[in-house]
N, C-alpha and C. Protein backbone atom coordinates (compact mmCIF):
# COMPACT_ATOMS: atom_id res chain seq x y z
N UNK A 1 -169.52 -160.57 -260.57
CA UNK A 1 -169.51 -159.62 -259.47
C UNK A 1 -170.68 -159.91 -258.53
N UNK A 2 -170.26 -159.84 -257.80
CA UNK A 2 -171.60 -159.86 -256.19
C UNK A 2 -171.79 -158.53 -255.96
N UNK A 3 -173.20 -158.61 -255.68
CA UNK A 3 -174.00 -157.52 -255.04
C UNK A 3 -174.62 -157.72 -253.68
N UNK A 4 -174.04 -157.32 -252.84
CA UNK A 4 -174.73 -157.33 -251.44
C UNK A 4 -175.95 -156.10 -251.25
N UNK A 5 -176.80 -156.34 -250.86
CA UNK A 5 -178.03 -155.29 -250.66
C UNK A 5 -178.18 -155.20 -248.87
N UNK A 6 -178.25 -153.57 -248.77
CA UNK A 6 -178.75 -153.68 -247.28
C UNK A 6 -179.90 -152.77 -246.92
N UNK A 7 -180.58 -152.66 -246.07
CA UNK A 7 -181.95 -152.07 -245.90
C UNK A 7 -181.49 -150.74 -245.34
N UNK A 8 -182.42 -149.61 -245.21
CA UNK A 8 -182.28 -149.00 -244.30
C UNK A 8 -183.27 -148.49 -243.31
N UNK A 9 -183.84 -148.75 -242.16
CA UNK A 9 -184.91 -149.07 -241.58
C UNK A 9 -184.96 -147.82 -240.71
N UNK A 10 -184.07 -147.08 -240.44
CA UNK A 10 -184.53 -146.33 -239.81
C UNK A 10 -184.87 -144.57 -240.67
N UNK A 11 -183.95 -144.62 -241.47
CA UNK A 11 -184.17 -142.72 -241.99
C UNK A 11 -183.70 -143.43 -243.91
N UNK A 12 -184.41 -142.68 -244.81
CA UNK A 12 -184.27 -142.42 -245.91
C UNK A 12 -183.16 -142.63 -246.45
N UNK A 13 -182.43 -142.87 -247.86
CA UNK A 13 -181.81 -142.75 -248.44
C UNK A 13 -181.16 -141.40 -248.72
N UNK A 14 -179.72 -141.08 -248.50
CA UNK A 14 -179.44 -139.34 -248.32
C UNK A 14 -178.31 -139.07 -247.86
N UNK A 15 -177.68 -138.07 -248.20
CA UNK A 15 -176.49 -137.74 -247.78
C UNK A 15 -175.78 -138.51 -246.17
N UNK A 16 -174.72 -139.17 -245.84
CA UNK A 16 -174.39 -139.58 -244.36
C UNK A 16 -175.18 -140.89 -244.04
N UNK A 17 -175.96 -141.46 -244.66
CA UNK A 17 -176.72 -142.55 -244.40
C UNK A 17 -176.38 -143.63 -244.85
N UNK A 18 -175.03 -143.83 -245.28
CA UNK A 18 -174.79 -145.46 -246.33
C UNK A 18 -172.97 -145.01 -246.25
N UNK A 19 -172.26 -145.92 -246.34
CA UNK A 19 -171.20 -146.23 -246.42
C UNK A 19 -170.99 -145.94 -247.97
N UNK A 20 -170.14 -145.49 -248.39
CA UNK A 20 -169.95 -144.82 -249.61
C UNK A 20 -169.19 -145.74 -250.54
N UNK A 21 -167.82 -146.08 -249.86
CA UNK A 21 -166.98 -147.15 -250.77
C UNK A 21 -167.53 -149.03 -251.25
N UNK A 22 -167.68 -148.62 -252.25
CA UNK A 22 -168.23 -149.94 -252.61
C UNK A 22 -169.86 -149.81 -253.16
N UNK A 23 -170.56 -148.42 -252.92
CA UNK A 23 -171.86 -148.10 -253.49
C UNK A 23 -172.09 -148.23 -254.84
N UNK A 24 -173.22 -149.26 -255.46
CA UNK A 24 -173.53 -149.65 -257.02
C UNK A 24 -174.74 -148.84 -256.83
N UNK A 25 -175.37 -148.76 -255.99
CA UNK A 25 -176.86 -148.40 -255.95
C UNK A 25 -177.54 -148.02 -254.87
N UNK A 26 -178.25 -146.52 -254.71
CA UNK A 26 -179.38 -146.49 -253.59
C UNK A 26 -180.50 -146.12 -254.13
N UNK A 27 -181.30 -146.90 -253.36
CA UNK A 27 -182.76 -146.78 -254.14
C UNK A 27 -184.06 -146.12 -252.58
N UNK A 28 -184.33 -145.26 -252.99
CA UNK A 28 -185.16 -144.32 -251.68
C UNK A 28 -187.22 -145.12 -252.04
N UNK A 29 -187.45 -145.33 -251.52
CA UNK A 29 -189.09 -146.42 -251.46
C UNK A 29 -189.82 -145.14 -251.73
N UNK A 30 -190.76 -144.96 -252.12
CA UNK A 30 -192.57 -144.39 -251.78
C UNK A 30 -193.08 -144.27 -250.15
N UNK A 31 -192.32 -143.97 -249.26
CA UNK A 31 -192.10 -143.97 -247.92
C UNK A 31 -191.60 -145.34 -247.41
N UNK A 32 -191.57 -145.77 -246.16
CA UNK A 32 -191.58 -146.80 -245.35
C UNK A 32 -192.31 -148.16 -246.19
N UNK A 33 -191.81 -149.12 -246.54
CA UNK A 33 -192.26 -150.25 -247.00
C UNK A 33 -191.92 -151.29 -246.17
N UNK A 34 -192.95 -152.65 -246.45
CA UNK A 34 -192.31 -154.16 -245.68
C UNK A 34 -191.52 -154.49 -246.94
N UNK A 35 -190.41 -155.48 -246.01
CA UNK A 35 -190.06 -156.05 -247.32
C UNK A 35 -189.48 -157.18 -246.93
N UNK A 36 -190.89 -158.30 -247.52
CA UNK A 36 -190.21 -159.66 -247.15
C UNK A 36 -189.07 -160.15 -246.53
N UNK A 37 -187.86 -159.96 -247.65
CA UNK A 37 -186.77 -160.80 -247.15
C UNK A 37 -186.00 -160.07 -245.98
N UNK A 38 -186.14 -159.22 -245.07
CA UNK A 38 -186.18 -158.86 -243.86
C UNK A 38 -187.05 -158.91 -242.76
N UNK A 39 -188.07 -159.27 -243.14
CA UNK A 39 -189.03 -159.23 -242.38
C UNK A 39 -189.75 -157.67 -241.28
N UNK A 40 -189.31 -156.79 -242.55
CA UNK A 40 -189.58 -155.43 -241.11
C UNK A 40 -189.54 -154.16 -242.51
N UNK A 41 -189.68 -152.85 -242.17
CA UNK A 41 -190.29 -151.70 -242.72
C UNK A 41 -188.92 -151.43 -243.03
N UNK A 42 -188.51 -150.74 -244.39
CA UNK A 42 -187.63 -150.07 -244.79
C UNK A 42 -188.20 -148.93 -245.87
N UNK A 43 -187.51 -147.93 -245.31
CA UNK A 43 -187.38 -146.48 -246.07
C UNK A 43 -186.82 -146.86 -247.55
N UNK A 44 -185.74 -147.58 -247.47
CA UNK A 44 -184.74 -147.62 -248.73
C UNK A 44 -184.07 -148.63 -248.78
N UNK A 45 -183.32 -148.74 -249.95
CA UNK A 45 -182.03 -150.19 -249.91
C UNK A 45 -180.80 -149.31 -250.80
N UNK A 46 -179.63 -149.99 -250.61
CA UNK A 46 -178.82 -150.04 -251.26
C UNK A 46 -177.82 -151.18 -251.34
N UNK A 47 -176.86 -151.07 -252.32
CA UNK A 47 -176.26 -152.31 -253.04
C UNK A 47 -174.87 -152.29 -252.73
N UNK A 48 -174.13 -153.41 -252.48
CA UNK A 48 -172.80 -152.73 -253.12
C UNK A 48 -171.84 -154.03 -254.03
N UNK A 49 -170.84 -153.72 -253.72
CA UNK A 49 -169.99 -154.27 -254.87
C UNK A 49 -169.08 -155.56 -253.79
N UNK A 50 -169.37 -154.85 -252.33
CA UNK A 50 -168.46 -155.37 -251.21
C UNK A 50 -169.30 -155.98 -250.16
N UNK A 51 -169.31 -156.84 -249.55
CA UNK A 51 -169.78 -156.75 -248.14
C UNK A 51 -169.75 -155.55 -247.21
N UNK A 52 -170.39 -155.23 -246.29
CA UNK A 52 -169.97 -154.14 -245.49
C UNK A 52 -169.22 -154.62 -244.14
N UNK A 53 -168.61 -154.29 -243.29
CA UNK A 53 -168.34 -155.01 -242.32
C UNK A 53 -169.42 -154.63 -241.20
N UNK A 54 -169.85 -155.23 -239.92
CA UNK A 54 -170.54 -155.28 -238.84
C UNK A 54 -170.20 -154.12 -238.66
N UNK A 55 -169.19 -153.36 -237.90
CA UNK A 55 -169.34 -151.92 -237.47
C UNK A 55 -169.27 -150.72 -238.95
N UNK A 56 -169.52 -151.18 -240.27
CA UNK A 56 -169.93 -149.79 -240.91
C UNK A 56 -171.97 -150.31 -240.82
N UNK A 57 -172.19 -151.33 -240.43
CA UNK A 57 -173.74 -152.04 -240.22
C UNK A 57 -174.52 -151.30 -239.65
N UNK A 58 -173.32 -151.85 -238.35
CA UNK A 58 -174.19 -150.90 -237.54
C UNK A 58 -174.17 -149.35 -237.18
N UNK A 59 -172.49 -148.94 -237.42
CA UNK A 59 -172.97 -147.77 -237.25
C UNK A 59 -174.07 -146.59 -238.46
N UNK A 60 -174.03 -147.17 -239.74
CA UNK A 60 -175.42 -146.84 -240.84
C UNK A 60 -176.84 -147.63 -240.23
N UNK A 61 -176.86 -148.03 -239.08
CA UNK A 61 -177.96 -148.84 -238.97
C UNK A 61 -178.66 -149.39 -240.18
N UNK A 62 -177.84 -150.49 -240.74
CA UNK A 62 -178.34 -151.05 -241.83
C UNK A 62 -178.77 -152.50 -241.63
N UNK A 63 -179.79 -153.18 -242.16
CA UNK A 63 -180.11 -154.04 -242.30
C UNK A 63 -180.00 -155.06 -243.75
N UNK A 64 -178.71 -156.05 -243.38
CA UNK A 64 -178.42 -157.09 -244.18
C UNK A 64 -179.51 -157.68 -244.99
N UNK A 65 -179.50 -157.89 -246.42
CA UNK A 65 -180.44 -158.84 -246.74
C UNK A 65 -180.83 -160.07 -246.33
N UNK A 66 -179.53 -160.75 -246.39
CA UNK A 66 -179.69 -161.90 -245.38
C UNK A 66 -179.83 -162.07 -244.11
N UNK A 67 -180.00 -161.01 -243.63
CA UNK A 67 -181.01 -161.02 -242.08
C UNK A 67 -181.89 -162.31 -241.40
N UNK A 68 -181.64 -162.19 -240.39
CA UNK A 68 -182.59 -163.20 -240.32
C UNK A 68 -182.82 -163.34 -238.36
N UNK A 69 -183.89 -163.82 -237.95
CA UNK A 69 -183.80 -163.84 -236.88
C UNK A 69 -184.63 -165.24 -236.33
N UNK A 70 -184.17 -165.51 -235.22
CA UNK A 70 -184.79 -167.23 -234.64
C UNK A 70 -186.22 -166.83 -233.34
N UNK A 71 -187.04 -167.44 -234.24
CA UNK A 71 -188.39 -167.23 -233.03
C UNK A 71 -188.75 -168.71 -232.75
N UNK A 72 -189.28 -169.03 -231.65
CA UNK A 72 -189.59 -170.08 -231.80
C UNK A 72 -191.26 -170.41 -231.93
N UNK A 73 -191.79 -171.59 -231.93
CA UNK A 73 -193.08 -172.09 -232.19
C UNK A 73 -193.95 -170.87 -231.14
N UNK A 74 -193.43 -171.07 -229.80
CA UNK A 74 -194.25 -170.49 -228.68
C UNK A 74 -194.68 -169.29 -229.29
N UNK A 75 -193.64 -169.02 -229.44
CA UNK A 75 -193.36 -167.45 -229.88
C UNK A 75 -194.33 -167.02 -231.00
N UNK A 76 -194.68 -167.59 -232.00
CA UNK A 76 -195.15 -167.60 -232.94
C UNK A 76 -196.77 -167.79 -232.52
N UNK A 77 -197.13 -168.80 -232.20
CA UNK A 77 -198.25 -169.04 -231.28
C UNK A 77 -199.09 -167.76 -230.45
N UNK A 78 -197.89 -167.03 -230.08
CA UNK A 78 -198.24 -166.15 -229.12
C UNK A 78 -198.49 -164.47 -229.73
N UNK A 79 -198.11 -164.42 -231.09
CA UNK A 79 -198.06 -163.62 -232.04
C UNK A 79 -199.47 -163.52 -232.71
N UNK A 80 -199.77 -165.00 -233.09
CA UNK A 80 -201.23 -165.27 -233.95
C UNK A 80 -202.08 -164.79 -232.57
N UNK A 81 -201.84 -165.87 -231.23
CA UNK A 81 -203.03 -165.01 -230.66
C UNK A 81 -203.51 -163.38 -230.64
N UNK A 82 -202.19 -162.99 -230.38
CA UNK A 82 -202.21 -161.54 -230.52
C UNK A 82 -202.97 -160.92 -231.62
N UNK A 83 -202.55 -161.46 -232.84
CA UNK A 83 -203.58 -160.53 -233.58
C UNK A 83 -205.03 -160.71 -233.77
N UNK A 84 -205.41 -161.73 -233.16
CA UNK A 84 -206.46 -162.13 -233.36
C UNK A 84 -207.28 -161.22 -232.46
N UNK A 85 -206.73 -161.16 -231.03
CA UNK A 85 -207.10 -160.55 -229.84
C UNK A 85 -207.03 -158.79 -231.21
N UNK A 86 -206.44 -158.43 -231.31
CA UNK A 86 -206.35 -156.81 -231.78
C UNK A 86 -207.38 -156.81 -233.35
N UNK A 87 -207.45 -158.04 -233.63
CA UNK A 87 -208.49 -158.17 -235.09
C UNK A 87 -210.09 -157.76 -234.07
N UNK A 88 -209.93 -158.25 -233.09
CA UNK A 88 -211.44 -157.91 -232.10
C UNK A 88 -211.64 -156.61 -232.12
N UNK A 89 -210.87 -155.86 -231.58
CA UNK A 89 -210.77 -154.27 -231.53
C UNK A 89 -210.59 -153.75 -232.97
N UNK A 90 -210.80 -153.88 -233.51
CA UNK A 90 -210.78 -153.11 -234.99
C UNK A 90 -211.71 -152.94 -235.99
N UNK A 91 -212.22 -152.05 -236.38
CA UNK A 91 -213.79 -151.77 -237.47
C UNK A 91 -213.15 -151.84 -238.48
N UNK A 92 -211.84 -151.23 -238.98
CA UNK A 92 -211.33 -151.13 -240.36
C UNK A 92 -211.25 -152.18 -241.20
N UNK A 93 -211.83 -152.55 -242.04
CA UNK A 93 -211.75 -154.10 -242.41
C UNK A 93 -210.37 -154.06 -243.38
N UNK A 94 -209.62 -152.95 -243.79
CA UNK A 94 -208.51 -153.06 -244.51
C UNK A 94 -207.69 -153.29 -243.58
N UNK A 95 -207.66 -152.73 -242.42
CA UNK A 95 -206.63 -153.24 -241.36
C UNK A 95 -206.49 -154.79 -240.67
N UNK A 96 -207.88 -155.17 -240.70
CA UNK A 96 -207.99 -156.34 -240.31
C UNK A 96 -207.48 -157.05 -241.40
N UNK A 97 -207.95 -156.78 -242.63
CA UNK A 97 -207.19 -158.11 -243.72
C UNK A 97 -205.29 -157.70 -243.77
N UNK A 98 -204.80 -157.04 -243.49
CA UNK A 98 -203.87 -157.04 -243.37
C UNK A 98 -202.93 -157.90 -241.77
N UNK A 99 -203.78 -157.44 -240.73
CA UNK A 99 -203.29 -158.77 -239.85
C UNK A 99 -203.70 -160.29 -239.87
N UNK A 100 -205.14 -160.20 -241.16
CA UNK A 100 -205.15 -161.28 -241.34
C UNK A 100 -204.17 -162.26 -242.65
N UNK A 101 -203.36 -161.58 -243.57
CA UNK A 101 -202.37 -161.69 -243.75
C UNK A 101 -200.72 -162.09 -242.89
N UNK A 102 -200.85 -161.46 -241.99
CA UNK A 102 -199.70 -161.76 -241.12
C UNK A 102 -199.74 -163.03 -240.54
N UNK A 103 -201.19 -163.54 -239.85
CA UNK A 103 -201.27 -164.89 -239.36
C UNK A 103 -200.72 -165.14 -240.73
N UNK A 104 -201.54 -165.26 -241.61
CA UNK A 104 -201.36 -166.56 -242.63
C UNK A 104 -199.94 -166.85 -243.17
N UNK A 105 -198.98 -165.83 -242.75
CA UNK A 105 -197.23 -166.01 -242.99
C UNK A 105 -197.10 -166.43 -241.62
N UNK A 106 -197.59 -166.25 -240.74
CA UNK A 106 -196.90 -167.10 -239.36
C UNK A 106 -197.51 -168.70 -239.49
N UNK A 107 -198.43 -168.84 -240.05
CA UNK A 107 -199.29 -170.18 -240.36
C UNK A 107 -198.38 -170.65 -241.39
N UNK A 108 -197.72 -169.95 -241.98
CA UNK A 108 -196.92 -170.88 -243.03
C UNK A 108 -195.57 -171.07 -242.81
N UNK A 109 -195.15 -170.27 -241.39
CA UNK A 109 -193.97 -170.74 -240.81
C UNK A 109 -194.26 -171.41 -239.77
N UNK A 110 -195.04 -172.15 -239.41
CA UNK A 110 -194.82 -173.13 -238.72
C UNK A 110 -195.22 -174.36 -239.38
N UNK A 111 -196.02 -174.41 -240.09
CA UNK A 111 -196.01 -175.72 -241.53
C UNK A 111 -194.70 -175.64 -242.12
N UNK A 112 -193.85 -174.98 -242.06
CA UNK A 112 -192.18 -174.95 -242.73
C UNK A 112 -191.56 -175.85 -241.55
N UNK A 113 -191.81 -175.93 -240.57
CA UNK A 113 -191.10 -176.74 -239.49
C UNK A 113 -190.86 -178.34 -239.91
C-alpha cells in the first residue's frame, strides 16, 4: 500500500480541513513547524491511502510531500545576501544562528548543482 502525505500550511489539523476519503492519518504539530521536505512551516500533516487530486489540493490548501519548487542560482545568491544584510540588524544571537543555518542549506544547494 502507498501512503501519500500532505502538509497543511495554513490552519491546524480539524474538522473541514483534509479531504476525508482515503484518510490513514492526521497528525496536528506542537504549533507551526519547518519541515524539510517542503521547504516551508506546517501546522500538521496527513496521510492517505490515495493520491489526492489538484482541486481537493488546493481547495484543503494542502501541501504535497513531494513539493517542490525551481529557484535559480541568482535567486539563491540573492537570499544569502539577504540574510546576511538582516544577521546585521539583529542582537538575538538565537535568531541569528538560525539564519545562519538557512545560508548553510542554501550553501549546500548550490554545491548540489
Amino acid at each position: 500500500m502507498n501512503i501519500y502525505t500532505y502538509y497543511l500550511t495554513q490552519r491546524p489539523f480539524g474538522p473541514g480541513t483534509f479531504p476525508k476519503d482515503g484518510l490513514v492519518e492526521g497528525f496536528n504539530y506542537e504549533g507551526k513547524v519547518f519541515i524539510p521536505q517542503i521547504g516551508m512551516k506546517a501546522w500538521a500533516s496527513v496521510s492517505y491511502s490515495r493520491q489526492l487530486s489538484e482541486k481537493e489540493i488546493r481547495d484543503y490548501e494542502l501541501v504535497p510531500e513531494s513539493y517542490s519548487i525551481q529557484i535559480s542560482r541568482a535567486q539563491i545568491d540573492a537570499l544569502r545576501r539577504a540574510l546576511c544584510v538582516a544577521c546585521d540588524s539583529i542582537d538575538n544571537q538565537e535568531d541569528i544562528d538560525k539564519l545562519c543555518e538557512v545560508h548553510e542549506q542554501l550553501l549546500k544547494l548550490i554545491n548540489a548543482d
